[in-house]
Protein backbone atom coordinates (compact mmCIF):
# COMPACT_ATOMS: atom_id res chain seq x y z
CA UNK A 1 203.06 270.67 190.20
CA UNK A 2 200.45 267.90 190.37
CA UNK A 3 200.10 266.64 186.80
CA UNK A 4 196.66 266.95 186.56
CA UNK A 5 196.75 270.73 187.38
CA UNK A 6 199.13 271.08 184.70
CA UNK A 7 197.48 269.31 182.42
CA UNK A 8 194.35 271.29 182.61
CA UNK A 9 196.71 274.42 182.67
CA UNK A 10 198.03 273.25 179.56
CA UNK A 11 194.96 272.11 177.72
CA UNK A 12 193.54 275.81 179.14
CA UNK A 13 196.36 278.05 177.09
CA UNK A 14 196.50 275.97 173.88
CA UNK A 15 193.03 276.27 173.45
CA UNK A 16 193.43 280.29 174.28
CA UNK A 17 196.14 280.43 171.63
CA UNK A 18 194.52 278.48 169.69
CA UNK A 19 191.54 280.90 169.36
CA UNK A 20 193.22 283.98 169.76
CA UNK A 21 196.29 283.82 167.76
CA UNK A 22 195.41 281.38 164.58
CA UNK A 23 198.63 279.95 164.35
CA UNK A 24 199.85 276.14 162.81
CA UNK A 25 198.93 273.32 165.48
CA UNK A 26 201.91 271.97 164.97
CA UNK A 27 203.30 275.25 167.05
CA UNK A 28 200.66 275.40 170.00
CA UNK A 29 201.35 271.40 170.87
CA UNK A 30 205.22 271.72 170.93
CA UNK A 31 204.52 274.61 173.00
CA UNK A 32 201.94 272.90 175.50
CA UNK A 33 204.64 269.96 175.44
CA UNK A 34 207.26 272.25 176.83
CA UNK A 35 204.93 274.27 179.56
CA UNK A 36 203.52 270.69 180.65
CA UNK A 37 206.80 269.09 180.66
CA UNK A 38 208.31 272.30 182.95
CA UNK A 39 205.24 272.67 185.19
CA UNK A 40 205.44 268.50 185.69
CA UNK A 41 208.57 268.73 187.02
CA UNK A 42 210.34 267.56 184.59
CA UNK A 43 214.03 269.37 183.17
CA UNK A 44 214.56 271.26 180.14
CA UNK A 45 216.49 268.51 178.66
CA UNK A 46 214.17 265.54 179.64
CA UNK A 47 211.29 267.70 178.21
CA UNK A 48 213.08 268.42 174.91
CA UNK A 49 213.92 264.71 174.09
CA UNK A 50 210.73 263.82 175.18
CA UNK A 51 209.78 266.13 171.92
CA UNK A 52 211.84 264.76 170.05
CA UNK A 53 211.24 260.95 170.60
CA UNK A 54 207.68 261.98 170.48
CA UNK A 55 207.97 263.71 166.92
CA UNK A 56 210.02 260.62 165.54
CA UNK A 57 207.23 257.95 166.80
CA UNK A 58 204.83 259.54 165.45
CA UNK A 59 206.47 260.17 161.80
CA UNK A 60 207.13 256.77 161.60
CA UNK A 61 203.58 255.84 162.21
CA UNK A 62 201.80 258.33 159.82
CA UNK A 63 203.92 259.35 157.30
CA UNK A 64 203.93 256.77 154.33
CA UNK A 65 199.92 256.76 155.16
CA UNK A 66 199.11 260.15 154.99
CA UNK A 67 201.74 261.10 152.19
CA UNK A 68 200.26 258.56 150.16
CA UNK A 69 196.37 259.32 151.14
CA UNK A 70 197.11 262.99 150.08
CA UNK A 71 198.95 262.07 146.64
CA UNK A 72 196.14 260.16 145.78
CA UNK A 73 194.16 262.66 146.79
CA UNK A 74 195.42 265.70 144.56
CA UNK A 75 196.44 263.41 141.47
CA UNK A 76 192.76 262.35 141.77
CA UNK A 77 191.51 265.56 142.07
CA UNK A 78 193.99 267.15 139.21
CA UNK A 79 192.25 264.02 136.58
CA UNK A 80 188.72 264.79 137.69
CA UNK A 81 188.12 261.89 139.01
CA UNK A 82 186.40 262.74 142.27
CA UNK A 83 183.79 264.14 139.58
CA UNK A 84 183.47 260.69 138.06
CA UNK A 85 183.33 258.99 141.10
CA UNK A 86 180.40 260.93 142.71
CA UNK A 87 178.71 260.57 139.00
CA UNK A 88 178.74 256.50 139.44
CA UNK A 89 177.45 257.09 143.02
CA UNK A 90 174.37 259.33 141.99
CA UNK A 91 174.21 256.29 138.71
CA UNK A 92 172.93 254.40 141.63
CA UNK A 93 171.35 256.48 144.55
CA UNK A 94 169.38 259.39 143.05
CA UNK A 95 169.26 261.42 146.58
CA UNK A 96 171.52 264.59 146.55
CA UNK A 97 171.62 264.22 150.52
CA UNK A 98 172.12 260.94 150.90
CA UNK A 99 174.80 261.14 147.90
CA UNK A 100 176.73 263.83 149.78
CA UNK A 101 176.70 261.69 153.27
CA UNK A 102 177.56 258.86 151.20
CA UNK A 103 180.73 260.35 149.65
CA UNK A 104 182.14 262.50 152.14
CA UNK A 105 181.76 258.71 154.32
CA UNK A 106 183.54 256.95 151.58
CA UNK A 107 186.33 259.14 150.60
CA UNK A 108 187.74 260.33 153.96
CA UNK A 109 189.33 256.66 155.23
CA UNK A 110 191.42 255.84 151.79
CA UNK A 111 192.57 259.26 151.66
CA UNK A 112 193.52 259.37 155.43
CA UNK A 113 191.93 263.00 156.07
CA UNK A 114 187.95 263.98 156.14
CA UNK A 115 188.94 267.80 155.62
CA UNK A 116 190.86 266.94 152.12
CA UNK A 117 188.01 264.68 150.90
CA UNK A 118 185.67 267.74 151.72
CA UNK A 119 187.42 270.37 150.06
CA UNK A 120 187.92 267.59 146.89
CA UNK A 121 183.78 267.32 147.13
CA UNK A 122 183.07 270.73 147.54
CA UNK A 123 182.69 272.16 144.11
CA UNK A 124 180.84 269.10 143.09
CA UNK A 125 178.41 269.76 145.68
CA UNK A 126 178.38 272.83 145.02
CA UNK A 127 176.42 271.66 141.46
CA UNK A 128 174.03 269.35 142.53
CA UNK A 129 171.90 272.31 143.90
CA UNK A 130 171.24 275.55 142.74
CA UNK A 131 169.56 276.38 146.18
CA UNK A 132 171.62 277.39 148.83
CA UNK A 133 170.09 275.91 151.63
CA UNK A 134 169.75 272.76 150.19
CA UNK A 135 173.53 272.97 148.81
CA UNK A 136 174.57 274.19 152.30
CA UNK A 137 172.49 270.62 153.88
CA UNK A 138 174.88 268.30 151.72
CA UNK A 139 178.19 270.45 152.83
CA UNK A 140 177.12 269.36 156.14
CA UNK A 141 176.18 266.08 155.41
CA UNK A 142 179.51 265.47 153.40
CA UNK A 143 181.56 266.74 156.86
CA UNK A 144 179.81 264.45 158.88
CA UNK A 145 179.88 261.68 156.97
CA UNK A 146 183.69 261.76 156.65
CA UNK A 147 184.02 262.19 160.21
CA UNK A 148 182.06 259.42 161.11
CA UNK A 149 183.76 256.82 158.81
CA UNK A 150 187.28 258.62 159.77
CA UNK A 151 186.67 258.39 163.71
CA UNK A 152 185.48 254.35 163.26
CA UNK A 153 186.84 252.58 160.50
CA UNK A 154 190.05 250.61 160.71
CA UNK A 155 192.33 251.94 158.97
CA UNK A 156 192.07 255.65 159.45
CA UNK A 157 194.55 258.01 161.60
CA UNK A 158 192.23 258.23 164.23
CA UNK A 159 191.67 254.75 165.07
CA UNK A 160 195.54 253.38 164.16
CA UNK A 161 197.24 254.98 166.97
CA UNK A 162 194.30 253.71 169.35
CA UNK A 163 194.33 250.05 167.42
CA UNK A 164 197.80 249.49 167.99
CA UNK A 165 198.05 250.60 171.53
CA UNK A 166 195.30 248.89 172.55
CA UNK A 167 194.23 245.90 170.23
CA UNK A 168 196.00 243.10 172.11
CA UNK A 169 195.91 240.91 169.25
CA UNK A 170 192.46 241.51 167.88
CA UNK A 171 192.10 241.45 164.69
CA UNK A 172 191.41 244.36 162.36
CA UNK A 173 188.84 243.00 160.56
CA UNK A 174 186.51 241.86 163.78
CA UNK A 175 187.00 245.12 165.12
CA UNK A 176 185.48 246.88 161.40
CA UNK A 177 182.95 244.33 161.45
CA UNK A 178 181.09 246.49 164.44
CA UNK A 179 182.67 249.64 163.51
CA UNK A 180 181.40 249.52 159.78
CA UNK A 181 177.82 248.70 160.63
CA UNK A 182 178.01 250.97 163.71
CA UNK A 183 178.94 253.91 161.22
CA UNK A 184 176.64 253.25 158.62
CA UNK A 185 174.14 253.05 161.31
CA UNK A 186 175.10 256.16 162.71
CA UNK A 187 175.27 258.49 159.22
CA UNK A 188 171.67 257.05 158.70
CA UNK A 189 170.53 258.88 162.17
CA UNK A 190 172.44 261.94 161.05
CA UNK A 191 170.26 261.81 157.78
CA UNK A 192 166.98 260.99 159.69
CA UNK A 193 167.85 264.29 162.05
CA UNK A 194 168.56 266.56 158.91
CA UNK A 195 165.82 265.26 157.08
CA UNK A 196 163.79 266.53 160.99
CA UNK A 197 165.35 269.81 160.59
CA UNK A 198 165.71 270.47 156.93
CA UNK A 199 162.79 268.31 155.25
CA UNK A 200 162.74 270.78 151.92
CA UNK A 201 166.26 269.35 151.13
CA UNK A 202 165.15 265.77 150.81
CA UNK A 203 162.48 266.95 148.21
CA UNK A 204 163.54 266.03 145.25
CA UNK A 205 162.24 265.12 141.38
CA UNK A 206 162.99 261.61 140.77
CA UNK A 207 165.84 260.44 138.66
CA UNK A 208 167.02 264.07 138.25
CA UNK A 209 169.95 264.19 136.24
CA UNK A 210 173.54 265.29 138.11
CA UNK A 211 174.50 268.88 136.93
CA UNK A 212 178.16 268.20 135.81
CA UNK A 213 181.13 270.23 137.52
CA UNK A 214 181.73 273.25 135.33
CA UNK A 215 185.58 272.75 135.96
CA UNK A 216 185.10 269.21 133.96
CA UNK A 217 182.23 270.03 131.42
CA UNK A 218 181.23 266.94 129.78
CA UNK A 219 178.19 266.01 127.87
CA UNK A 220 175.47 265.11 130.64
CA UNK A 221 173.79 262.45 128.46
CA UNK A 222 177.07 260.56 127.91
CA UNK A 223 177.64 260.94 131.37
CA UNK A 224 174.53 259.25 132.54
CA UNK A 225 174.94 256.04 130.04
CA UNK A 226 178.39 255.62 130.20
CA UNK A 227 179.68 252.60 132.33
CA UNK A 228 181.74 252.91 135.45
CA UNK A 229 184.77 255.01 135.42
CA UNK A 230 187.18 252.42 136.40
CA UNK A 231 190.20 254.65 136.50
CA UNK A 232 188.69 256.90 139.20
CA UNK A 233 188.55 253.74 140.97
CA UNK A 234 191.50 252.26 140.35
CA UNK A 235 193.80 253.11 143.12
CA UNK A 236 190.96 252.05 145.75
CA UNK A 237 190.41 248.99 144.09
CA UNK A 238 194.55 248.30 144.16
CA UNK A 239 194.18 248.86 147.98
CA UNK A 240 191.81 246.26 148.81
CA UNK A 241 193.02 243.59 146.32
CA UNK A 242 196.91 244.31 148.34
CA UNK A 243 195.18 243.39 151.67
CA UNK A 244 194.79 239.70 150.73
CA UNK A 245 198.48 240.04 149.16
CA UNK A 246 199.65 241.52 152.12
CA UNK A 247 198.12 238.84 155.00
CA UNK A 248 198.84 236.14 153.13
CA UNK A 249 201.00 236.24 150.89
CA UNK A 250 203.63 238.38 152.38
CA UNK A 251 202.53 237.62 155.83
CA UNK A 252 203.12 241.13 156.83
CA UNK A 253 202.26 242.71 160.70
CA UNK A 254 199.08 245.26 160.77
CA UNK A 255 201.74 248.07 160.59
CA UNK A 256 203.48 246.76 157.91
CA UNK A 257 200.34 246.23 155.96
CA UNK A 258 198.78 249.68 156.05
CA UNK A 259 201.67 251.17 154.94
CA UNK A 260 201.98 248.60 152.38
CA UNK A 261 198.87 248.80 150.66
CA UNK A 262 198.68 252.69 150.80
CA UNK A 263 202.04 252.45 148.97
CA UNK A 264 200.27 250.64 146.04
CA UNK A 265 197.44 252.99 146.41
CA UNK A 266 199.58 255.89 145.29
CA UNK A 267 201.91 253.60 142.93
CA UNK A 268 198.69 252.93 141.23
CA UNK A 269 197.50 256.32 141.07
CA UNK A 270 200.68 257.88 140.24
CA UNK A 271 201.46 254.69 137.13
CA UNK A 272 197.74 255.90 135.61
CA UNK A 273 198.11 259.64 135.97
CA UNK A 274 199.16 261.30 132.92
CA UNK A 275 202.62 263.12 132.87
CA UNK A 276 200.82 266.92 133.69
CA UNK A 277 198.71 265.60 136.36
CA UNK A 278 201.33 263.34 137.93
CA UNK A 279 203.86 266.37 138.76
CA UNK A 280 201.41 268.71 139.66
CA UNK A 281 199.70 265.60 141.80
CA UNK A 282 202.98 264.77 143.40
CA UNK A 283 204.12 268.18 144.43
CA UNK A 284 201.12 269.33 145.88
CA UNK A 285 200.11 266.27 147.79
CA UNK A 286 203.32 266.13 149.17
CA UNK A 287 202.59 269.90 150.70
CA UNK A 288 199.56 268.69 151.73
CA UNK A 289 200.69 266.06 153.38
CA UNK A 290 203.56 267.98 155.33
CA UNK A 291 200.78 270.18 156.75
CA UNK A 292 198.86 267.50 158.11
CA UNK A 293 201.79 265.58 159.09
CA UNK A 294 203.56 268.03 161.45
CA UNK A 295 200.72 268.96 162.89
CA UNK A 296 200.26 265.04 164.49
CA UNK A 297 203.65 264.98 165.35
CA UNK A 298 203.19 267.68 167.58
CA UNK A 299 200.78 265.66 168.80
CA UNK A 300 202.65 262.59 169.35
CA UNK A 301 205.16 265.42 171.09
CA UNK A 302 202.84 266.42 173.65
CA UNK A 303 201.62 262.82 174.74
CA UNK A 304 204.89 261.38 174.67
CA UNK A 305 205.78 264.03 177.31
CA UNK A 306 203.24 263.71 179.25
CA UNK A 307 203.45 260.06 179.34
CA UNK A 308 207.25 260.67 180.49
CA UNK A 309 205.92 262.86 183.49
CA UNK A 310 204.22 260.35 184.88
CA UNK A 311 200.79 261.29 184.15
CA UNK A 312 198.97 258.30 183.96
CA UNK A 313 199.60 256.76 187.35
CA UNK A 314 199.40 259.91 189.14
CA UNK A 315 196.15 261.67 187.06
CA UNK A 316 194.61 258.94 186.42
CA UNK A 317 194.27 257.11 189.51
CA UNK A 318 192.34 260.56 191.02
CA UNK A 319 189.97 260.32 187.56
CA UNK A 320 189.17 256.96 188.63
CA UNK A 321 188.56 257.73 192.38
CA UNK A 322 186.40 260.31 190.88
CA UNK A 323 184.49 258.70 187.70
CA UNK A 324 183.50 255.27 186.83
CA UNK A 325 186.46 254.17 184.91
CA UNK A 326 184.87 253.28 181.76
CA UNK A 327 183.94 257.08 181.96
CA UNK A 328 188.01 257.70 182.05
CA UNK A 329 189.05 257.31 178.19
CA UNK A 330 185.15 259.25 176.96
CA UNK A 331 186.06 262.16 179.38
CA UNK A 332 189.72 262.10 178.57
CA UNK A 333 189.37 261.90 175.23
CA UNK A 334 186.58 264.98 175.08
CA UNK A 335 188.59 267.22 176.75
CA UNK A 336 191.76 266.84 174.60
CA UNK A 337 189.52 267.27 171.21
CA UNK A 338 188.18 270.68 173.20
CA UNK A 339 191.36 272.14 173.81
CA UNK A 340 192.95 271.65 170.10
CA UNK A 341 190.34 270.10 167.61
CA UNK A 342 192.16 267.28 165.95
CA UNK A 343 190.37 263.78 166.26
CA UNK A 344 193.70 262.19 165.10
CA UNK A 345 195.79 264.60 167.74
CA UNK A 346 192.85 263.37 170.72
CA UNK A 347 193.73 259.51 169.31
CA UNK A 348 197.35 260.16 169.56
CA UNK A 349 197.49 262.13 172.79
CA UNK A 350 195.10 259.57 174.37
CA UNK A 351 196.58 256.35 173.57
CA UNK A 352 200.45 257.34 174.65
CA UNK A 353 198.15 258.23 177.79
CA UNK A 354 196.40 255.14 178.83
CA UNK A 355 198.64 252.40 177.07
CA UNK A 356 199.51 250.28 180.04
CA UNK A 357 197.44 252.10 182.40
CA UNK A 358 195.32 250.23 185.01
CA UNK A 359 192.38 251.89 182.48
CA UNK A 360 193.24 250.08 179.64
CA UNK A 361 193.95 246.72 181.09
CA UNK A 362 190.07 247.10 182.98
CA UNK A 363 188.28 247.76 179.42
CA UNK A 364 187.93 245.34 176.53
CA UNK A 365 189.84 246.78 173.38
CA UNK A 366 186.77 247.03 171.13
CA UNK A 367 184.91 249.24 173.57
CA UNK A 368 187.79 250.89 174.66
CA UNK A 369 188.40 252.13 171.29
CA UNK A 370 185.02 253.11 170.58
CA UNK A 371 184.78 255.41 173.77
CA UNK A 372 187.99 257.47 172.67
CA UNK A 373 186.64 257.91 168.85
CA UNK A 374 183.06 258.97 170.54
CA UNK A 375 184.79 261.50 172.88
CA UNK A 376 186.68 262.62 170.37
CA UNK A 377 183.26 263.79 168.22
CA UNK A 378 181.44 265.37 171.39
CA UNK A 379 183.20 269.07 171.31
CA UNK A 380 183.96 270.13 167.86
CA UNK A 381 183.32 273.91 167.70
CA UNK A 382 185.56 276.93 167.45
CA UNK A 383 189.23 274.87 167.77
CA UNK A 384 187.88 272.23 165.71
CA UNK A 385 189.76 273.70 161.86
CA UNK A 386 187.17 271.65 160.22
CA UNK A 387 184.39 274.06 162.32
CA UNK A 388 185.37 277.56 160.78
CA UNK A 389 186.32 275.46 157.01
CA UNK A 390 182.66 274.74 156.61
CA UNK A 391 181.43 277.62 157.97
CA UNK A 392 183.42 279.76 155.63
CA UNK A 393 182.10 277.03 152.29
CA UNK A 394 178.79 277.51 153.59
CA UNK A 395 178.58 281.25 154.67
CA UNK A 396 176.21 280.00 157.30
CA UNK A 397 176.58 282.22 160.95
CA UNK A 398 177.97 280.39 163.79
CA UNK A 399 174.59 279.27 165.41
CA UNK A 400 173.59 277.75 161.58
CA UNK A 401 177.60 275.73 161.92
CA UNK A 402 176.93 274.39 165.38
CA UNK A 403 173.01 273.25 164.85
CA UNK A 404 173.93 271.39 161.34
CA UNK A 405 178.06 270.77 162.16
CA UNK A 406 178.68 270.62 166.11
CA UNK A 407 175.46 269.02 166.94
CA UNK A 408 174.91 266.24 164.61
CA UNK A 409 178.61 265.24 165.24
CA UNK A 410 177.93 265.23 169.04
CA UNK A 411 174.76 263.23 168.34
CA UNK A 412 177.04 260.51 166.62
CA UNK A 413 179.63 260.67 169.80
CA UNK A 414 176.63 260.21 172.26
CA UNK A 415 175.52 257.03 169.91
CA UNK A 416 179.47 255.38 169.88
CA UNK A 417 179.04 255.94 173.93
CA UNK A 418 176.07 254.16 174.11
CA UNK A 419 177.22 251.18 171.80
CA UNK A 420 180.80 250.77 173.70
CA UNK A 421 178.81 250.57 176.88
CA UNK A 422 176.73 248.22 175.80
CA UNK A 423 179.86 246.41 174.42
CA UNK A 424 181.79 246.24 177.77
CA UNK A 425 178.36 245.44 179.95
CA UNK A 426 178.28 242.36 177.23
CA UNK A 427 181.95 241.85 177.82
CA UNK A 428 181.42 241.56 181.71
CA UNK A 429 178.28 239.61 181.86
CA UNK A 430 179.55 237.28 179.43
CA UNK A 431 183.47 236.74 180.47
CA UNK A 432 184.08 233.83 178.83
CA UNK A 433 182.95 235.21 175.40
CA UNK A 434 185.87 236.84 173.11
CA UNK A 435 185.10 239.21 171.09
């Protein structure tokens, strides 16, 4: 069968099984790797080592960064520090809305998943207004924010995969110095367009003190003198004093260095947690972890097949005959987030895809990058898990989810288009200029 047709087959049914059945990710990707790998022509055998290879890449990739992410995560969240870290944010910026962009933006690239840092900043949310429209706006402000930082910002799982299969030597650093502004830029539009369509929730009286967590009740005036909470910090603060340590001292490789630095991110955490919170910490960020885990390596199972078939000189030279190529990775990359809902699955998928491909060698890195992470944001509705999560926090109906979830998200994929554009029209009008 022509590889494109089974592709979209493929895409077709794990989105329908997706929907109708519920069922791990993990599951519906090892079974679109087999159907694609069977309808591509390819043999049983060829198709299940393909799996396998594809499993064992990705492990090695993610796993010391995402176990680590999530056992900070939980050993954090088992101290109360995620409560003390949103207090020193609102000791500074006294908006609830901006607060809850702010730290849903912040938390969801050191611990490696935008879902975990939302659930972490749920409850706290939850007591910064006793409305529930104007709790509900900073929900959705917290979800976007943490998917715009975790779809840009070097190093997340999203933009890894795409960063090493497509950097070609540029460094980290140049490519966060657009994505970081580009990101901030972007959650300020997404505040401007809910402060359009919910301007009650920005009213607020000034210097209102934080209502403290009920789970963590401690004395508000303390709270509000009392100096930064260090500890809280601590393990991000170990992370970006290892990067210098890491570059050079150590001289290590980008690779080497992620997984270095989120190693003393979780040494950190796990030396300052007390004995109660440390097991507790450990064992269920290490669940947490697994869950997330698997479900990218069934990811990295389904591209690595499909990259095997021979998909990306066969379907991709008819998308290009088709599209403009710098169209190629945005469409690519929109459709895979449709059919299963994963931005770091759509970043996996589409970089075994196009590494090497005649696409990737016609678009600079930096905007090739950024038109993955914006297709990635353009679809996320009802196979999106992070969709039906904050519609179930929030209670909103679906209508409510997609005009304060799907849309502003969308909004921010339309604005990373525009930018990586821009970038590559720069790029071609000015060859001699490296970016």
């Amino acid at each position: 069968m022509d590889p494109l047709l089974a592709f979209v087959i493929t895409l077709v049914l794990i989105t329908i099984v997706s929907l109708w059945y519920r069922i791990s990710p993990f599951f519906t990707l090892i079974g679109g790797a087999v159907l694609f790998g069977l309808l591509a022509g390819m043999t049983p055998d060829a198709t299940m080592l393909g799996i396998i290879a594809g499993i064992g890449k990705v492990f090695s990739a993610f796993g010391i960064i995402i176990l680590c992410g999530a056992v900070i995560a939980k050993l954090l969240q088992e101290q109360h520090h995620i409560e003390e870290i949103v207090t020193d944010i609102r000791r500074y910026v006294k908006n609830p809305p901006l607060i809850a962009g702010l730290s849903g933006y912040l938390l969801s690239v050191p611990i490696t998943c935008c879902i975990t840092a939302y659930i972490m900043l749920n409850p706290i949310l939850d007591s910064l207004e006793k409305d529930r429209t104007k709790r509900n706006v900073l929900l959705y402000l917290a979800a976007v924010g943490g998917i715009i930082s975790y779809a840009l910002i070097y190093p997340t799982p999203v933009v890894i995969p795409l960063y090493e299969a497509f950097s070609m030597g540029m460094s980290p650093f140049l490519f966060d110095a657009v994505s970081i502004p580009l990101s901030l830029l972007l959650l300020a539009g997404i505040l401007l367009y809910f402060r359009f369509i919910h301007p009650a929730s920005f009213i607020t009286e000034k210097d209102k003190a934080p209502d403290i967590p009920s789970q963590n009740p401690v004395d508000e005036t303390s709270v509000l003198h009392q100096g930064i909470h260090w500890r809280a910090w601590a393990p991000f603060i170990a992370i970006l004093i290892a990067i210098p340590v890491a570059l050079l001292l150590l001289n290590l490789s980008h690779m080497s260095m992620i997984n270095f630095i989120m190693l003393v991110g979780a040494v950190t955490a796990i030396a300052l947690a007390p004995s109660a919170a440390r097991a507790t910490g450990l064992s269920q960020g290490a669940k947490h972890a697994g869950l997330i885990i698997f479900d990218i390596c069934g990811a990295g199972a389904l591209g690595f097949v499909i990259v095997k078939s021979g998909f990306a000189h066969v379907a991709l030279g008819q998308l290009t005959a088709l599209i403009p190529i710098i169209l190629v990775p945005f469409i690519l990359a929109a459709l895979i987030e449709t059919a299963q809902g994963s931005r770091v699955v759509t970043a996996v998928i589409t970089a075994e895809v196009l590494a090497g491909s005649a696409v990737a060698g016609a678009i600079h890195p930096l905007p090739l990058i950024l038109l993955i992470g914006a297709g990635s944001c353009i679809v996320s509705y009802v196979t999106d898990p992070f969709f039906w999560l904050v519609q179930r926090t929030t209670g909103d109906d679906i209508k409510t989810v997609v005009k304060n979830y799907t849309l502003p998200i969308a909004l921010a994929g339309v604005g990373i288009f525009i930018v990586a554009v821009a970038l590559e029209y720069f790029v071609y009008m000015h060859p001699a200029l490296i970016l």
